[in-house]
Protein backbone atom coordinates (compact mmCIF):
# COMPACT_ATOMS: atom_id res chain seq x y z
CA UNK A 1 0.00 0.00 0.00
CA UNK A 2 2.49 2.05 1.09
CA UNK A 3 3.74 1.96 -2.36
CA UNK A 4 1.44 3.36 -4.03
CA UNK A 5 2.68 6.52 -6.30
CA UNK A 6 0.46 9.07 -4.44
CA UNK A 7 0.96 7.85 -0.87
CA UNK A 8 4.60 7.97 -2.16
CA UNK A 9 4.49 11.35 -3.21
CA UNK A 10 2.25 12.23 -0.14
CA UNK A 11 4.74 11.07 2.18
CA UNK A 12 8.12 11.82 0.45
CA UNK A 13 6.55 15.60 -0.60
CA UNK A 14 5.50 16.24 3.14
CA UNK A 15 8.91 14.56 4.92
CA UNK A 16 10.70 17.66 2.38
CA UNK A 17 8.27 19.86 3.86
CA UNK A 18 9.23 19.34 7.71
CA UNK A 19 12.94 19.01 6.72
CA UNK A 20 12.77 22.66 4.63
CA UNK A 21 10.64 23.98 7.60
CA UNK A 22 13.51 22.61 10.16
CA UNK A 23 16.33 24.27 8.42
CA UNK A 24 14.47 27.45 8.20
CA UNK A 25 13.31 27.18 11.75
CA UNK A 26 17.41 27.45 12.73
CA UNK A 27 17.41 30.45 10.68
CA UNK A 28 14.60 31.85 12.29
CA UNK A 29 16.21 31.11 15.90
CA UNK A 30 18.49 33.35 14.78
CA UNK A 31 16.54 35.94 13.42
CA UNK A 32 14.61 35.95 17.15
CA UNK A 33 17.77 35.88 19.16
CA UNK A 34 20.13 38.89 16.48
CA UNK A 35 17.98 40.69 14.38
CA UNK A 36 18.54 44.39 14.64
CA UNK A 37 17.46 46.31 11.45
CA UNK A 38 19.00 49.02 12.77
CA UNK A 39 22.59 47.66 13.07
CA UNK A 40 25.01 47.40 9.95
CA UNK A 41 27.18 44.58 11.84
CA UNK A 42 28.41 41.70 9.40
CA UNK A 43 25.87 39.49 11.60
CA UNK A 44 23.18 41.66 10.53
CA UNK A 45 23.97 41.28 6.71
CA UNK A 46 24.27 37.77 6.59
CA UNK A 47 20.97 37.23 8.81
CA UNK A 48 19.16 39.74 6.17
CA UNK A 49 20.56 37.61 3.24
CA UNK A 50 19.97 34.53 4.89
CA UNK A 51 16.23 35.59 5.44
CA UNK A 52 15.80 36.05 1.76
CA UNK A 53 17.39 32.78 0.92
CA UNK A 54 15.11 31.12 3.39
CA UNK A 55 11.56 32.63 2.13
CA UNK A 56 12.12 31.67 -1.00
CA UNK A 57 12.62 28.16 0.16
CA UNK A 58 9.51 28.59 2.58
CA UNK A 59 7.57 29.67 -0.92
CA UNK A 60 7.97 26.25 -2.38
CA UNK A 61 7.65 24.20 1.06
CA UNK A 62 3.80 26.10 2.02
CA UNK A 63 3.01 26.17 -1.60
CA UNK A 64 3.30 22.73 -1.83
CA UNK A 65 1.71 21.98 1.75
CA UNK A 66 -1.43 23.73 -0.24
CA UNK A 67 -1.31 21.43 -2.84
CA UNK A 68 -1.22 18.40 -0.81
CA UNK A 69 -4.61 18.45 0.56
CA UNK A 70 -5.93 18.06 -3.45
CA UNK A 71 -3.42 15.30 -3.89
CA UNK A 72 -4.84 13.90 -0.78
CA UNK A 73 -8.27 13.66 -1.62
CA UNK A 74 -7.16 12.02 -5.22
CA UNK A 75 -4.74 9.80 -4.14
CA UNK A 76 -8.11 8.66 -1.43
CA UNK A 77 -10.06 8.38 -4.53
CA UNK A 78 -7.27 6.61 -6.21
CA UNK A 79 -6.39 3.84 -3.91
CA UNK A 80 -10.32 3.38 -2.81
CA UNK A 81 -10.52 0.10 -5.23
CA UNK A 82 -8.53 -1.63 -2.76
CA UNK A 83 -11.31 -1.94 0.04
CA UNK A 84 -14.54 -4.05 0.19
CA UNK A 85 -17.50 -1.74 0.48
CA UNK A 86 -15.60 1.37 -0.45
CA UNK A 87 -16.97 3.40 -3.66
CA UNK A 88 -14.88 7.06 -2.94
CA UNK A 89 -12.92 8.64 -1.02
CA UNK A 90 -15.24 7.74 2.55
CA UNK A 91 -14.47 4.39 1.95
CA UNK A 92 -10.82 5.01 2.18
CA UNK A 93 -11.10 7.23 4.78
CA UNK A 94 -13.25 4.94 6.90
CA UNK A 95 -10.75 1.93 6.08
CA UNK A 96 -8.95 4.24 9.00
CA UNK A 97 -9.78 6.68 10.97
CA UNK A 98 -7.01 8.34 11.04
CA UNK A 99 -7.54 9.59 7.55
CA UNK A 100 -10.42 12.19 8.74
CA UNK A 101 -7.59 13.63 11.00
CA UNK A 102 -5.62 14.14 8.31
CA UNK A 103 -7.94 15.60 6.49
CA UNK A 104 -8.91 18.09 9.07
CA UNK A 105 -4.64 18.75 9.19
CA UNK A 106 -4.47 19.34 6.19
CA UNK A 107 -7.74 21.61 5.63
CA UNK A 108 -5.81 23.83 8.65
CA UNK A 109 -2.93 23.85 6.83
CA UNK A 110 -3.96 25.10 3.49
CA UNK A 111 -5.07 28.51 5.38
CA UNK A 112 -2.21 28.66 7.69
CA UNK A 113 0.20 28.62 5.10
CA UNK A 114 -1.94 30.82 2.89
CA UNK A 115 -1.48 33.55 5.60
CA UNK A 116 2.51 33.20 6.19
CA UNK A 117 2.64 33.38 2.13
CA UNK A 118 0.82 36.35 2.27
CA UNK A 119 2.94 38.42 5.48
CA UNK A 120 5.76 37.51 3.78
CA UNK A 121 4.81 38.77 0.18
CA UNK A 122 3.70 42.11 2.43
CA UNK A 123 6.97 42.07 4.13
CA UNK A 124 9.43 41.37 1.58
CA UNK A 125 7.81 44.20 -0.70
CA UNK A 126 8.74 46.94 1.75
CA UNK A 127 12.03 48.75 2.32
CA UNK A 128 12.05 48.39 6.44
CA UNK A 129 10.80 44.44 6.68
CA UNK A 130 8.73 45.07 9.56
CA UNK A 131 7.25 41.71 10.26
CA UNK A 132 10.64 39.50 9.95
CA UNK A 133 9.83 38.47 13.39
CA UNK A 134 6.32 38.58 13.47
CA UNK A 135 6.49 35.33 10.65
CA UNK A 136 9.46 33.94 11.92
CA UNK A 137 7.83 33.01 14.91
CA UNK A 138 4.33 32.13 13.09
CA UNK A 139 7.21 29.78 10.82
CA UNK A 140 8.00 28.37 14.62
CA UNK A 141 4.25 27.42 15.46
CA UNK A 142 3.74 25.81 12.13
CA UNK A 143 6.78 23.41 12.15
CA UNK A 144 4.95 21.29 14.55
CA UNK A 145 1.63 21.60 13.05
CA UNK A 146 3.40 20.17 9.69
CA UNK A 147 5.42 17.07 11.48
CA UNK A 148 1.63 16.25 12.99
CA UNK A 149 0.67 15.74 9.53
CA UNK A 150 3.29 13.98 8.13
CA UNK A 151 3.08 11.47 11.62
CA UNK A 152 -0.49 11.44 11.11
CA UNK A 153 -0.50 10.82 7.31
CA UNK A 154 2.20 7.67 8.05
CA UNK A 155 -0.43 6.05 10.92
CA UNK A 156 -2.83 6.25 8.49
CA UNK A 157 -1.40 4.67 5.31
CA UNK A 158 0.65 2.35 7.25
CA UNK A 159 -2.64 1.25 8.84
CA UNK A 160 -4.64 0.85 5.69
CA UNK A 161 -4.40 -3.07 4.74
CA UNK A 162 -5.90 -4.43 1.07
CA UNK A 163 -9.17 -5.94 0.64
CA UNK A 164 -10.18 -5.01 4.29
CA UNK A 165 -13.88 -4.35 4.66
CA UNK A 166 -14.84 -0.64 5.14
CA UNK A 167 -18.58 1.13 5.14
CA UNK A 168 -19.26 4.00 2.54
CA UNK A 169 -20.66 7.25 1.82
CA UNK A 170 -24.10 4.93 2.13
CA UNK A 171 -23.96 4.79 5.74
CA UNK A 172 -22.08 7.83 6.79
CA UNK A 173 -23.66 10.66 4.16
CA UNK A 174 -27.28 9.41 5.76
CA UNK A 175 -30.34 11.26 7.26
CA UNK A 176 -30.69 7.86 9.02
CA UNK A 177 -27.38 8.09 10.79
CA UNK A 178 -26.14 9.17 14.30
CA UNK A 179 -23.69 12.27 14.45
CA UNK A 180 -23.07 15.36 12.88
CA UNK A 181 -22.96 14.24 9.37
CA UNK A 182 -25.99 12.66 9.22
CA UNK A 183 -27.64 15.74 11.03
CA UNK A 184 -26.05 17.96 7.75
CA UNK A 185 -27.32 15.37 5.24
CA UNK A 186 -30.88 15.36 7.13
CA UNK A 187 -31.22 19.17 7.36
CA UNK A 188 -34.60 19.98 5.53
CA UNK A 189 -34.01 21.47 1.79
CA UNK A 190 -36.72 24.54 2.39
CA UNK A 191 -34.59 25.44 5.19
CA UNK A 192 -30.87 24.71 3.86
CA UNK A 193 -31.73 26.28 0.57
CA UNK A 194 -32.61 29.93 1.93
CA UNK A 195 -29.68 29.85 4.50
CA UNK A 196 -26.91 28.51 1.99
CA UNK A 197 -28.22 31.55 -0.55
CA UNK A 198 -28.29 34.05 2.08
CA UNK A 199 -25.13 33.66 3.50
CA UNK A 200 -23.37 34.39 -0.47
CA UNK A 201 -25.60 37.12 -0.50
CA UNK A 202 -24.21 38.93 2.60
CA UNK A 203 -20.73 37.84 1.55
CA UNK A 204 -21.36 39.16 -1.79
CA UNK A 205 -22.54 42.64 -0.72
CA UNK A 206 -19.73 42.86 2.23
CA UNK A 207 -17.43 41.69 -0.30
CA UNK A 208 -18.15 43.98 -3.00
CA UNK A 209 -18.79 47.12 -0.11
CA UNK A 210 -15.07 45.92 0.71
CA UNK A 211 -13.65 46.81 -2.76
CA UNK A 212 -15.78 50.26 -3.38
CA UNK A 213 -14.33 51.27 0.59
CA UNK A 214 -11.54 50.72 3.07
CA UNK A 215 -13.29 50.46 6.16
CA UNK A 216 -11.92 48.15 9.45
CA UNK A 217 -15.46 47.26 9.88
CA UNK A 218 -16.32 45.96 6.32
CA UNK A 219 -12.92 44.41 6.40
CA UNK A 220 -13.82 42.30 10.24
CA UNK A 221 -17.23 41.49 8.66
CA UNK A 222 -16.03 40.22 5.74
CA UNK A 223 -13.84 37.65 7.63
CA UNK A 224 -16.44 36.58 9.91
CA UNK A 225 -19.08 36.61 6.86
CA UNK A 226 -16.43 34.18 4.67
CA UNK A 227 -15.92 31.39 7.92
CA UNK A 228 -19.29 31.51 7.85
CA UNK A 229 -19.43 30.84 4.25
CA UNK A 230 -17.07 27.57 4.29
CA UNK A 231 -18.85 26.07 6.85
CA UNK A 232 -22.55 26.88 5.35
CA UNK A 233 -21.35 25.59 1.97
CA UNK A 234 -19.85 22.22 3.18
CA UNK A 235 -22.88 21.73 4.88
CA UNK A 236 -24.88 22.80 1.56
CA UNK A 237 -23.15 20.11 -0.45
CA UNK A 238 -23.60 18.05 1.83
CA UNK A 239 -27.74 18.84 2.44
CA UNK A 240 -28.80 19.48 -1.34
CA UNK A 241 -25.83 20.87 -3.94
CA UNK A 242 -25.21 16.95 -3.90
CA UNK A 243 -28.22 15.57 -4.96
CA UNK A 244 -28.45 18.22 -8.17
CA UNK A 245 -24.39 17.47 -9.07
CA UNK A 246 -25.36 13.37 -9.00
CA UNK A 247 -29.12 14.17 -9.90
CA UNK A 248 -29.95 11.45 -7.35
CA UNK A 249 -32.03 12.25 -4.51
CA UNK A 250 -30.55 10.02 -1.98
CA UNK A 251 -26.84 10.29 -2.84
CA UNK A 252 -24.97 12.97 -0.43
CA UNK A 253 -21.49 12.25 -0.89
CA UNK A 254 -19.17 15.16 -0.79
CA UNK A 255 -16.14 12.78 -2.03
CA UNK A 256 -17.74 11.10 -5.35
CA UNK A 257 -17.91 14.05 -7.54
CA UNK A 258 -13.80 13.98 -7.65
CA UNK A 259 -14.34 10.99 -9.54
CA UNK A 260 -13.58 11.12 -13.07
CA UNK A 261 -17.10 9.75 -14.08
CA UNK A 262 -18.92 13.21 -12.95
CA UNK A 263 -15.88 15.30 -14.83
CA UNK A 264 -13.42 16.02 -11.72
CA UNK A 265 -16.12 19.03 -10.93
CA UNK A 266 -15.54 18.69 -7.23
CA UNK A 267 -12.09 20.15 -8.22
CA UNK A 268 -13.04 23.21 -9.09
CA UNK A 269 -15.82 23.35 -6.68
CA UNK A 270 -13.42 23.20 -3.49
CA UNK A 271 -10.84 25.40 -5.21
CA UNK A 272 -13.44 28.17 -5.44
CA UNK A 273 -14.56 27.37 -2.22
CA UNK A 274 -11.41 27.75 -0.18
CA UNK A 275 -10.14 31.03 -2.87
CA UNK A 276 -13.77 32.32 -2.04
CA UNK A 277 -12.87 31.73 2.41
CA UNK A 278 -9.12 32.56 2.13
CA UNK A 279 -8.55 35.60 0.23
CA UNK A 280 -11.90 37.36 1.85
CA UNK A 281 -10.11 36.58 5.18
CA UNK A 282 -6.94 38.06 4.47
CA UNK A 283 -7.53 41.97 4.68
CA UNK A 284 -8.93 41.38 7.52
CA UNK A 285 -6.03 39.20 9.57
CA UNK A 286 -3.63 41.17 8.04
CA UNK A 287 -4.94 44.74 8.85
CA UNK A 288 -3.56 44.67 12.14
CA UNK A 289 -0.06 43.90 11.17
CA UNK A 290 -0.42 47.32 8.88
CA UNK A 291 1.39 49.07 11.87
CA UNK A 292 3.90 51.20 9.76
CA UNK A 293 3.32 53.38 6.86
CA UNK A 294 5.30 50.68 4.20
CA UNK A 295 2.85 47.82 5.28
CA UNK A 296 -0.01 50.41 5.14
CA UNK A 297 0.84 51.47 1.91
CA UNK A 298 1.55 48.09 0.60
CA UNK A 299 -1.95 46.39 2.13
CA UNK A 300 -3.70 49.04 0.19
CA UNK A 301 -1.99 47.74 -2.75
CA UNK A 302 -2.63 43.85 -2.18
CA UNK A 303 -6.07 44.30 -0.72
CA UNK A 304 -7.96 45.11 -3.91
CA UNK A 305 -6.24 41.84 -5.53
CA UNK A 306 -7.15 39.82 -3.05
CA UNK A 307 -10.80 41.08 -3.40
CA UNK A 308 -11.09 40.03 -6.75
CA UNK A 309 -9.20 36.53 -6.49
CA UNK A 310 -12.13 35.79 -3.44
CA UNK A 311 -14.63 36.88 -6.05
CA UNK A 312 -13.22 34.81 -8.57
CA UNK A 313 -13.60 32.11 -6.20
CA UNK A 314 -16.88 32.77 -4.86
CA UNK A 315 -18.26 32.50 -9.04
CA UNK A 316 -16.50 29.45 -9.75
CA UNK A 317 -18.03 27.89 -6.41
CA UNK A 318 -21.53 29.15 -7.29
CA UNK A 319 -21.11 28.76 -11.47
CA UNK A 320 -19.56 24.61 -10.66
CA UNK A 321 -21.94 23.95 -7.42
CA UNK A 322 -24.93 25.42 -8.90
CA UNK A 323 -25.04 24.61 -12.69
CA UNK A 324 -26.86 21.46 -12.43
CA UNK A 325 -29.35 22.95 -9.80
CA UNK A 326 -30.52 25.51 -12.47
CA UNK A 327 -30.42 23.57 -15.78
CA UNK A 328 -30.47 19.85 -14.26
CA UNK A 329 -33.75 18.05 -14.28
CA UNK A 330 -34.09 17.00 -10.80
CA UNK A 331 -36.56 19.42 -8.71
CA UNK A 332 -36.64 19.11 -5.00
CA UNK A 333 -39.74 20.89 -3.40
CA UNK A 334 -40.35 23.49 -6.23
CA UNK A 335 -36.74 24.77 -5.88
């Protein structure tokens, strides 16, 4: 199993990872214990050109940790064959447990090292570096955070064993259940409808309000507005986007429509989901960090970007999600 060319990658990309993070966690000891910006000492230099060196290796380590959690999810798709009862990704999953921890990990992850991309891009672009530290010690509470997934993502595929017999989306995805799933997939369409449509539409408006003014208060409603929004819309897809994307009215799987027999579109549904949560959160986590007049200037800059990217992100959720809902032929309750 372990084999496998994803797992593989999975486990060879994310031991890189931790050993990138631990050389650049030295560094950033370092940094902690010497940095002066105002000194011209040879220390000084070499920490300022060893901080460069080291964020452009940090670029390729958290861009990759992004990528992992998609290469997750298909390598859980890939390797689901391999398991009695299993027909996606839940299968695999539910062969071990471990796997939804993981996936949680990883989920964390992805928006963790979103935001150290993103202070660093601010930092880097301005003449004083304000917020070496600041990241350096965010880089020191993430080093552990990636060794628990690598440890976690090694209990799980070492546990997984062929042909074992694991339940399904069938059981799990169910009104009839027990648990919070089944309380997600049972919530009544009338209700989930209205609430999963409102929600965009507040984010929308904030969102949009957001890039026509600069105001602290749009910016902190916007980032409570777009948590708000991931969770409603995993519990949407869940409740009822589901049953339009498989046009079945008892299927509820969040997993099967990364298979490649309903066209990969739950690709480019959680892509626009997390580019829809992510970039509407940024402005306002990194607002506060705008404590000097080069960060202020260059958050004004980066803001308006960022905007756009989470309304990018929002239309390719709604356009992907939603396409079979409005031209599909299955009607649930007049909707």
């Amino acid at each position: 199993m372990i084999l496998h060319p994803g797992i593989l990658a999975l486990l060879l990309g994310s031991t890189l990872i931790l050993l990138m993070l631990l050389v650049a966690g030295g560094v950033a000891l370092r940094i902690l214990r010497y940095w002066n910006a105002d000194s011209g000492s040879a220390t000084q230099l070499q920490l300022e050109r060893q901080t460069w060196l080291v964020s452009t290796l940090l670029k390729y380590a958290f861009g990759f940790q992004i990528i992992t959690l998609f290469l997750f999810l298909f390598t859980l798709e890939e390797i689901h064959p391999l398991f009695v009862g299993a027909m996606c990704a839940t299968g695999s999953l539910n062969a071990n447990l471990v796997g939804w921890l993981v996936l949680l990990v990883k989920i964390g992850l992805v928006f963790a090292a979103a935001f150290w991309l993103a202070i660093n891009y601010l930092d880097q672009r301005t003449e004083d570096t304000p917020l070496v530290r600041f990241k350096y010690v965010t880089l020191l509470l993430l080093i552990p955070l990636v060794a628990l997934d690598l440890w976690l993502q090694w209990e799980y595929f070492s546990g997984l064993r062929p042909q074992m017999i694991t339940s399904c989306c069938g059981s799990l995805f169910s009104a009839e259940g027990e648990g919070v799933i089944s309380t997600l997939a049972g919530l009544p369409v009338e209700q989930a409808i209205p609430l999963f449509f409102a929600v965009v539409l507040l984010y929308a408006i904030l969102l949009l309000a957001s890039l026509r003014w600069r105001a602290m208060l749009l910016r902190n409603l916007l980032f409570v507005v777009s948590v708000l929004l991931f969770f409603v819309s995993l519990a949407a897809l869940v409740s009822f986007l589901s049953l339009y994307i498989y046009q079945m009215p008892s299927h509820q799987c969040p997993f099967d429509m990364l298979q490649g027999h309903y066209y990969y579109i739950g690709y480019p549904i959680y892509l626009g989901l997390f580019m829809a949560t992510l970039f509407a959160m940024l402005p306002g986590l990194c607002r506060p960090l705008a404590t000097t007049p080069s960060l202020e200037r260059e958050l004004k800059r980066s803001e308006p970007t960022w905007l756009r990217l989470a309304l990018f992100g929002l239309i390719l959720f709604l356009v992907t999600s939603c396409w079979q809902m409005v031209f599909g032929p299955l009607i649930l309750l007049g909707y």
